[in-house]
PDB file of N, CA and C in Angstrom:
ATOM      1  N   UNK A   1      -8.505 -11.887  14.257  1.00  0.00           N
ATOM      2  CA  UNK A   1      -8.843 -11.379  12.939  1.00  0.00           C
ATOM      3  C   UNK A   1      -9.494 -10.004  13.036  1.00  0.00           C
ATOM      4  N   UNK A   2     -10.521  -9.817  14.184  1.00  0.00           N
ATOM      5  CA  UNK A   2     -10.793  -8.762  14.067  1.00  0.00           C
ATOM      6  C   UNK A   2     -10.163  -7.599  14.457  1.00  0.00           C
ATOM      7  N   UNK A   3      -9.036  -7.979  15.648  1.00  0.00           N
ATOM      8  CA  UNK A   3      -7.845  -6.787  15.627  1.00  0.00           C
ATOM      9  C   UNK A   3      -7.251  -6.628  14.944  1.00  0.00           C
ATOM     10  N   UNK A   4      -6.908  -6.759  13.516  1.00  0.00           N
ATOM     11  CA  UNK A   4      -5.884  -6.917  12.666  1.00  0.00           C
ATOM     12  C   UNK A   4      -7.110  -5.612  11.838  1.00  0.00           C
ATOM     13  N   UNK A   5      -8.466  -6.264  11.602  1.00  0.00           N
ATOM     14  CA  UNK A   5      -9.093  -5.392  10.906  1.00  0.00           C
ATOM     15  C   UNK A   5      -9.289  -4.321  11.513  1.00  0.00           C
ATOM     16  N   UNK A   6      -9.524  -4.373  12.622  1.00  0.00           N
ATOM     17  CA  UNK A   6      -9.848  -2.605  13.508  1.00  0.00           C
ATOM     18  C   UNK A   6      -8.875  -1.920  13.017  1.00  0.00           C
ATOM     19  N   UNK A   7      -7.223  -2.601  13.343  1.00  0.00           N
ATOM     20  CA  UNK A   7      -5.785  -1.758  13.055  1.00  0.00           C
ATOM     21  C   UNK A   7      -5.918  -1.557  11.820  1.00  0.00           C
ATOM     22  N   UNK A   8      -6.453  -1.775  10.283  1.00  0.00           N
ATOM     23  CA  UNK A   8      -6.512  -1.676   9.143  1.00  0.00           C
ATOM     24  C   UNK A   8      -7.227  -0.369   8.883  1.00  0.00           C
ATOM     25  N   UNK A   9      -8.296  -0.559   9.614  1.00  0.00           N
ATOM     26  CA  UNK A   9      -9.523   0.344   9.721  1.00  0.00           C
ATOM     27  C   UNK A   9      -9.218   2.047  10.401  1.00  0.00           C
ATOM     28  N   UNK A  10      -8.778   1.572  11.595  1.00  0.00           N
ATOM     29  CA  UNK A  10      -7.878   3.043  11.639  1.00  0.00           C
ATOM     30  C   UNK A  10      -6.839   3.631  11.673  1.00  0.00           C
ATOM     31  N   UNK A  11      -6.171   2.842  10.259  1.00  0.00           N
ATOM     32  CA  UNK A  11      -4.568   3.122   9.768  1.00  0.00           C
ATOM     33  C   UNK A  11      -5.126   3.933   8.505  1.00  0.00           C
ATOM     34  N   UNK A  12      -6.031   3.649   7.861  1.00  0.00           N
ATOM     35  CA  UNK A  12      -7.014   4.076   7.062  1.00  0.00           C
ATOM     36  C   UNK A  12      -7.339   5.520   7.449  1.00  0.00           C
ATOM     37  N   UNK A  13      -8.185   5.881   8.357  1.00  0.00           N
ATOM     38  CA  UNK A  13      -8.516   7.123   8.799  1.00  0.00           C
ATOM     39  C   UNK A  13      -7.418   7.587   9.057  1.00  0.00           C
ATOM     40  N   UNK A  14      -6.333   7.585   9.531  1.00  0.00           N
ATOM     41  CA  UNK A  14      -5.188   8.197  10.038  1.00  0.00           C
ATOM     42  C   UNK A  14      -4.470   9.083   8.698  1.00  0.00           C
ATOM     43  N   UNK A  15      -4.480   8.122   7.768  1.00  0.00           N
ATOM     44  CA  UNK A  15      -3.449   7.987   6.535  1.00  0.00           C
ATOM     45  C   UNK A  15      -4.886   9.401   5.448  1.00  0.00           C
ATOM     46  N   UNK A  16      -6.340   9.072   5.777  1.00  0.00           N
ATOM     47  CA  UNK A  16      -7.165  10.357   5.516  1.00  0.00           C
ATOM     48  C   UNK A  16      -7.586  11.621   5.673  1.00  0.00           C
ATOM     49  N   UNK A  17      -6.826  11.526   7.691  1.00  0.00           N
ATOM     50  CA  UNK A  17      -6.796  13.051   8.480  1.00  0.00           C
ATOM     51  C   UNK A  17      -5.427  13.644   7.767  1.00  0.00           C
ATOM     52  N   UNK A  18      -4.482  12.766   7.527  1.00  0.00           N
ATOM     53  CA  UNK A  18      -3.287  13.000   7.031  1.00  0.00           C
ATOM     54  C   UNK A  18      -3.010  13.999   5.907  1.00  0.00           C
ATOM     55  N   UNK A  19      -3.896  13.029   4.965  1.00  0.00           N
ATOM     56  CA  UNK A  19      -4.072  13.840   3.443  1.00  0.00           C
ATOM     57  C   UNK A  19      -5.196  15.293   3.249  1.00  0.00           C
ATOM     58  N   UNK A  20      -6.380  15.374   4.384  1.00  0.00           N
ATOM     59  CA  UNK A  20      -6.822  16.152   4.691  1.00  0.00           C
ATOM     60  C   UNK A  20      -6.201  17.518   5.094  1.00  0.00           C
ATOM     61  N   UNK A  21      -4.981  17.214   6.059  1.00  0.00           N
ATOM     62  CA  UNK A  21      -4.474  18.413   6.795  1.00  0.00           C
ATOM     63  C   UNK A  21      -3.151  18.732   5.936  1.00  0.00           C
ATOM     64  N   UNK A  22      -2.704  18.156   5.225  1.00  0.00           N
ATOM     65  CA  UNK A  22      -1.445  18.205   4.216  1.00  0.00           C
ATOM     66  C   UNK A  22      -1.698  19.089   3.242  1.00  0.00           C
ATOM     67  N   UNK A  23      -3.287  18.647   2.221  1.00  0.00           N
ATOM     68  CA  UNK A  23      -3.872  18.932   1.374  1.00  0.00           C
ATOM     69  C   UNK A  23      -4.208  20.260   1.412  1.00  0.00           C
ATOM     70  N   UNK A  24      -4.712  20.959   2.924  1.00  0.00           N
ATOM     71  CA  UNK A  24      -5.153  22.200   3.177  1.00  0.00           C
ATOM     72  C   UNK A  24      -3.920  22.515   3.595  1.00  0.00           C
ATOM     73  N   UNK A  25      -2.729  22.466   4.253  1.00  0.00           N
ATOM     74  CA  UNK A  25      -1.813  22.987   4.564  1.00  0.00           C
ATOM     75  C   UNK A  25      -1.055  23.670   3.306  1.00  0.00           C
ATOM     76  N   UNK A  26      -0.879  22.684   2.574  1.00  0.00           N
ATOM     77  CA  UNK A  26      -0.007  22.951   0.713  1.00  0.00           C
ATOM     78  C   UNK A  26      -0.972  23.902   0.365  1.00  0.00           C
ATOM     79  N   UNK A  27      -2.580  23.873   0.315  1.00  0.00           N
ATOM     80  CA  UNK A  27      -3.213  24.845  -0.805  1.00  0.00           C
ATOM     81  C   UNK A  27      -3.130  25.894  -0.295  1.00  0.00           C
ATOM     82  N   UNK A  28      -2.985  26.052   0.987  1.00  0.00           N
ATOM     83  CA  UNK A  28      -3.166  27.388   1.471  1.00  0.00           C
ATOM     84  C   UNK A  28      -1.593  27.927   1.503  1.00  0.00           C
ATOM     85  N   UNK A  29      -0.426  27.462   1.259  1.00  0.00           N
ATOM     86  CA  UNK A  29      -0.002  27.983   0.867  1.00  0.00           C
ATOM     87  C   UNK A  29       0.672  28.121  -0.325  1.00  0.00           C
ATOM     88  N   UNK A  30       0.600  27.524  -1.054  1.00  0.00           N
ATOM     89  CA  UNK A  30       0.623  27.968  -2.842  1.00  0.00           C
ATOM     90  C   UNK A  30      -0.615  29.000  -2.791  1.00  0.00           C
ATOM     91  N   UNK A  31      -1.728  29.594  -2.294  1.00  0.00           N
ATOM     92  CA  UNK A  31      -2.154  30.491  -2.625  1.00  0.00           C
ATOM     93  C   UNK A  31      -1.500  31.976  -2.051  1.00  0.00           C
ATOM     94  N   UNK A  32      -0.934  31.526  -0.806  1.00  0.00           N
ATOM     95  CA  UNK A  32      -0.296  32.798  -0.245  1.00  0.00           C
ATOM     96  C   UNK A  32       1.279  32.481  -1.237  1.00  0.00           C
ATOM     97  N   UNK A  33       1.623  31.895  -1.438  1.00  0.00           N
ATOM     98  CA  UNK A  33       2.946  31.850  -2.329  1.00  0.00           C
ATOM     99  C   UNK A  33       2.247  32.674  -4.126  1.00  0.00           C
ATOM    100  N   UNK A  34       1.567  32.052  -4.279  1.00  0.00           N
ATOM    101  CA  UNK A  34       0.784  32.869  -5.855  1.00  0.00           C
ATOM    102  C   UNK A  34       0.818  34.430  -5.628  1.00  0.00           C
ATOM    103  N   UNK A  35      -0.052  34.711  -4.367  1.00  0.00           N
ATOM    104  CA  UNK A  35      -0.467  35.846  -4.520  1.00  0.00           C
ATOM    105  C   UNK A  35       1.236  37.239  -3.994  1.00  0.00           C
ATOM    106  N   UNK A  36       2.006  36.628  -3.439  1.00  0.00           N
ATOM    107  CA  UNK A  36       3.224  36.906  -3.323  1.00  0.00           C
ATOM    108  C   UNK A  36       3.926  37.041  -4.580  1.00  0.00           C
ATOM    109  N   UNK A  37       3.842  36.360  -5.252  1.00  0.00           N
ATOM    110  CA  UNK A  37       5.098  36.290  -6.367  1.00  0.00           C
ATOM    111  C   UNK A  37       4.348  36.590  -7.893  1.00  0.00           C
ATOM    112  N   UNK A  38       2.608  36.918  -7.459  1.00  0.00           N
ATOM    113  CA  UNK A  38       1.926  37.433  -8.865  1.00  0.00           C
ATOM    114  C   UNK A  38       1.917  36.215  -9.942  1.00  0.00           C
ATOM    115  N   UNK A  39       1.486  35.397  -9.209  1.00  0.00           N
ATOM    116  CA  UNK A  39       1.713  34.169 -10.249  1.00  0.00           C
ATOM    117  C   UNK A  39      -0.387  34.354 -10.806  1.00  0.00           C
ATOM    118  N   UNK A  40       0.172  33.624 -12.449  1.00  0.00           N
ATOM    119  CA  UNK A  40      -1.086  34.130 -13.249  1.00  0.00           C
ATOM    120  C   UNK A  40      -2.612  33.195 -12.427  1.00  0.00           C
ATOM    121  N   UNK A  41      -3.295  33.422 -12.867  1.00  0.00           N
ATOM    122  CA  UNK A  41      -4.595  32.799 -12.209  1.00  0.00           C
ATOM    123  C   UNK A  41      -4.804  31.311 -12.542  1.00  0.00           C
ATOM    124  N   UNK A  42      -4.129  30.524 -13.696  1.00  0.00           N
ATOM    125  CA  UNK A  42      -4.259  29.615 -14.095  1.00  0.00           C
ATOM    126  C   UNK A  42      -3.348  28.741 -13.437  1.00  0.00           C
ATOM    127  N   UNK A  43      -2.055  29.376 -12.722  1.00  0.00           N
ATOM    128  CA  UNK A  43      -1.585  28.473 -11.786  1.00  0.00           C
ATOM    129  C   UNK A  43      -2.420  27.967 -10.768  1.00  0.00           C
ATOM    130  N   UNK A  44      -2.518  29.643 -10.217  1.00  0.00           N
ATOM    131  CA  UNK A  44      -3.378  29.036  -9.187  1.00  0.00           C
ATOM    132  C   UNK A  44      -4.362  28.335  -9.082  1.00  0.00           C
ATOM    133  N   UNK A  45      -5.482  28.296 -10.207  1.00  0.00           N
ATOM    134  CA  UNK A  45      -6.503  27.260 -10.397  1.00  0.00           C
ATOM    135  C   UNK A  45      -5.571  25.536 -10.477  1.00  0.00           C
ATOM    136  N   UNK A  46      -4.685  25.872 -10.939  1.00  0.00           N
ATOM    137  CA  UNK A  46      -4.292  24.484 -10.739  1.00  0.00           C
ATOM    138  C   UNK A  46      -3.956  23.349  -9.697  1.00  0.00           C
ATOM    139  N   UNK A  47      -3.586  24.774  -8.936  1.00  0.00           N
ATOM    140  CA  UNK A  47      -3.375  24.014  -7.335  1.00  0.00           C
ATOM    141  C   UNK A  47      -4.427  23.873  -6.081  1.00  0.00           C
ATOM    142  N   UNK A  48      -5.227  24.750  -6.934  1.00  0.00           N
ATOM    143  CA  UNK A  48      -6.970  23.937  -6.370  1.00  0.00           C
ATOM    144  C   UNK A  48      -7.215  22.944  -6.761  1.00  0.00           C
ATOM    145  N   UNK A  49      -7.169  22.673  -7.847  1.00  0.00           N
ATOM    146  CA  UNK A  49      -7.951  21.671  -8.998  1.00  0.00           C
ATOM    147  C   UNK A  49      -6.801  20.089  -8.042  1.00  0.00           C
ATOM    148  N   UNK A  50      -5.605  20.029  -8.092  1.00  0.00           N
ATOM    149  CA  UNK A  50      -5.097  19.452  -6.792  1.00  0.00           C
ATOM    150  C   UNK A  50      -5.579  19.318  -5.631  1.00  0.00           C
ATOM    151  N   UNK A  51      -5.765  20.569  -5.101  1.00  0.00           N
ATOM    152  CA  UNK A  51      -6.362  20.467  -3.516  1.00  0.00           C
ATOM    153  C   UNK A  51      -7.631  19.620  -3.865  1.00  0.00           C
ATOM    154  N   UNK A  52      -8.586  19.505  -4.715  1.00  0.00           N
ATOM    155  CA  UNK A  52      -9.620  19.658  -4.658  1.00  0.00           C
ATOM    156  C   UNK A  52      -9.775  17.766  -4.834  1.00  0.00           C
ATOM    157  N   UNK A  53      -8.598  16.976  -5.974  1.00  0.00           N
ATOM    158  CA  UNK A  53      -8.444  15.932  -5.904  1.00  0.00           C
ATOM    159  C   UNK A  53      -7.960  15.393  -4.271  1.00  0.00           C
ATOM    160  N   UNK A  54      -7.336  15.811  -3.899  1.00  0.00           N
ATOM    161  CA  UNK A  54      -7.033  14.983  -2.674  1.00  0.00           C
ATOM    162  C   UNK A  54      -8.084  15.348  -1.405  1.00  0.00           C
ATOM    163  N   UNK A  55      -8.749  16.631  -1.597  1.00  0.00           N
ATOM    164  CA  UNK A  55     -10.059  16.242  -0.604  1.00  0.00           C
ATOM    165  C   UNK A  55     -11.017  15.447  -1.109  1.00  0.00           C
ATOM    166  N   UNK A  56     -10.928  15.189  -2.452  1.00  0.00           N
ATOM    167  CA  UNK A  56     -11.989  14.195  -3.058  1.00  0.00           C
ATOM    168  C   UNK A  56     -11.992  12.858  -2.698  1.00  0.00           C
ATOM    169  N   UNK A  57     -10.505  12.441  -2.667  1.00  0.00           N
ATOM    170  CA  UNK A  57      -9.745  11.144  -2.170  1.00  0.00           C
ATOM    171  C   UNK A  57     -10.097  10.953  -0.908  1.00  0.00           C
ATOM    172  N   UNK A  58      -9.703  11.673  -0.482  1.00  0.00           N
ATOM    173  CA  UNK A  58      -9.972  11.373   1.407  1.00  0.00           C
ATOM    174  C   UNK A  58     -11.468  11.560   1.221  1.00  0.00           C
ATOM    175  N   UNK A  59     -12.338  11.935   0.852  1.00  0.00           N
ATOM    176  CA  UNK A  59     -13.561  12.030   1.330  1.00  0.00           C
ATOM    177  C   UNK A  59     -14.196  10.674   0.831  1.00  0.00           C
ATOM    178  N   UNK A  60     -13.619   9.967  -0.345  1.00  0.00           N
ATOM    179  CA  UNK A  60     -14.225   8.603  -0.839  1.00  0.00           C
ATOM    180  C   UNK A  60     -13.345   7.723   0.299  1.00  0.00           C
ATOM    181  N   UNK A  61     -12.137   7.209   0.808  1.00  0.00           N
ATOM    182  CA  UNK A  61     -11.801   6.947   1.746  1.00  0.00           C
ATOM    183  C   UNK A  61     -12.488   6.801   3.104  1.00  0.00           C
ATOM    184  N   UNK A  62     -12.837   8.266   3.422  1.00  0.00           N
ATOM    185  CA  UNK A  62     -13.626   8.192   4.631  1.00  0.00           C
ATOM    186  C   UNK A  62     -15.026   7.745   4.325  1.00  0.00           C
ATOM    187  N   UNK A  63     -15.181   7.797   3.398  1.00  0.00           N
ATOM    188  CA  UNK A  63     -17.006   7.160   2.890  1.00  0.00           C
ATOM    189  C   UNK A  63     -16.868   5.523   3.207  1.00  0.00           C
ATOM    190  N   UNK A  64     -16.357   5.034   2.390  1.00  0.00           N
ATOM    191  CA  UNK A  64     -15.467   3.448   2.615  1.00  0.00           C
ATOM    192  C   UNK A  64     -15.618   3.053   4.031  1.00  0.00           C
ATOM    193  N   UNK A  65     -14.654   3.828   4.998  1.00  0.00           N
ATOM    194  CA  UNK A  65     -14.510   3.237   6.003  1.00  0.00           C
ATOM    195  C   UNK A  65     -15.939   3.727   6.951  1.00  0.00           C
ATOM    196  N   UNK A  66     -16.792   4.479   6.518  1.00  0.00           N
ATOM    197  CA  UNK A  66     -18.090   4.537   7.293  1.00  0.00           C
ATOM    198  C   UNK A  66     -19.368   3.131   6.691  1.00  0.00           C
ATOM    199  N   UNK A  67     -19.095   3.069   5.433  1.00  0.00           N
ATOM    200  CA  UNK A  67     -19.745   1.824   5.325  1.00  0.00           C
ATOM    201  C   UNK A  67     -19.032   0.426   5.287  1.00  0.00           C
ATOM    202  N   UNK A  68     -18.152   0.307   5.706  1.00  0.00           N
ATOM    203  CA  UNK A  68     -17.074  -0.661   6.586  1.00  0.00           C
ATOM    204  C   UNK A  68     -18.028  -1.069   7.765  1.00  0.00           C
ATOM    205  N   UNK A  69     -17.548   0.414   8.297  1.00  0.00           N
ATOM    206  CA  UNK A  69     -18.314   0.117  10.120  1.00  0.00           C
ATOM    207  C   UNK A  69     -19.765  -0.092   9.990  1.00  0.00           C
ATOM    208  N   UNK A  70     -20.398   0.328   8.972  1.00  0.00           N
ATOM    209  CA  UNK A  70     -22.025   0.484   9.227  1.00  0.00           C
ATOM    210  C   UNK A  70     -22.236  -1.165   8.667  1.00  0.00           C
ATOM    211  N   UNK A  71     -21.555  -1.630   7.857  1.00  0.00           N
ATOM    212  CA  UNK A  71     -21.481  -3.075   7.311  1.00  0.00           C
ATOM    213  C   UNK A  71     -21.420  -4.418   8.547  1.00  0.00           C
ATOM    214  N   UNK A  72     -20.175  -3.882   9.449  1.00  0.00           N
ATOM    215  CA  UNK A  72     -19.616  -4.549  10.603  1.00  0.00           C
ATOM    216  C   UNK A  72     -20.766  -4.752  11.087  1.00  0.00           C
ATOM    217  N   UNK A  73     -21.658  -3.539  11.865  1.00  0.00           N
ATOM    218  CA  UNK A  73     -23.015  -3.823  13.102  1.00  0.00           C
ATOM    219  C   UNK A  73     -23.843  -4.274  12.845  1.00  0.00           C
ATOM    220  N   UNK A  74     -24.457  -4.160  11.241  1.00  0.00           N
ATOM    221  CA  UNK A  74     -25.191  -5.285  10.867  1.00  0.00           C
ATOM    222  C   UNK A  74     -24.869  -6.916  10.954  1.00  0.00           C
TER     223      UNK A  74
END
């Protein structure tokens, strides 16, 4: 049971470095794509306002799985 949960546990983090490095990969470039093609400022706020949800996600994710583990040693 508890290998099944470890594998849960860091399929979890995996699936959060994931959305982390995706998240910054895409924003950074829709901003070099914006600033290329003169796109208005309100796009581009939009694709922060995106970036900014999915580092939000992964960061409640990774919160989760730190009081997971801090839950476990108790």
């Amino acid at each position: 049971m508890s290998n099944d949960h470890d594998r849960d546990t860091a399929r979890q983090g995996r699936i959060a470095a994931l959305v982390i490095a995706m998240t910054m990969l895409l924003w950074m470039a829709a901003q070099w794509l914006g600033g290329q093609m003169g796109w208005e400022a309100r796009f581009v706020f939009l694709f922060d306002m995106i970036a900014l949800a999915g580092f939000t996600w992964a960061l409640f994710v990774t919160w989760q799985i730190w009081r997971k583990r801090r839950d476990e040693q108790d």
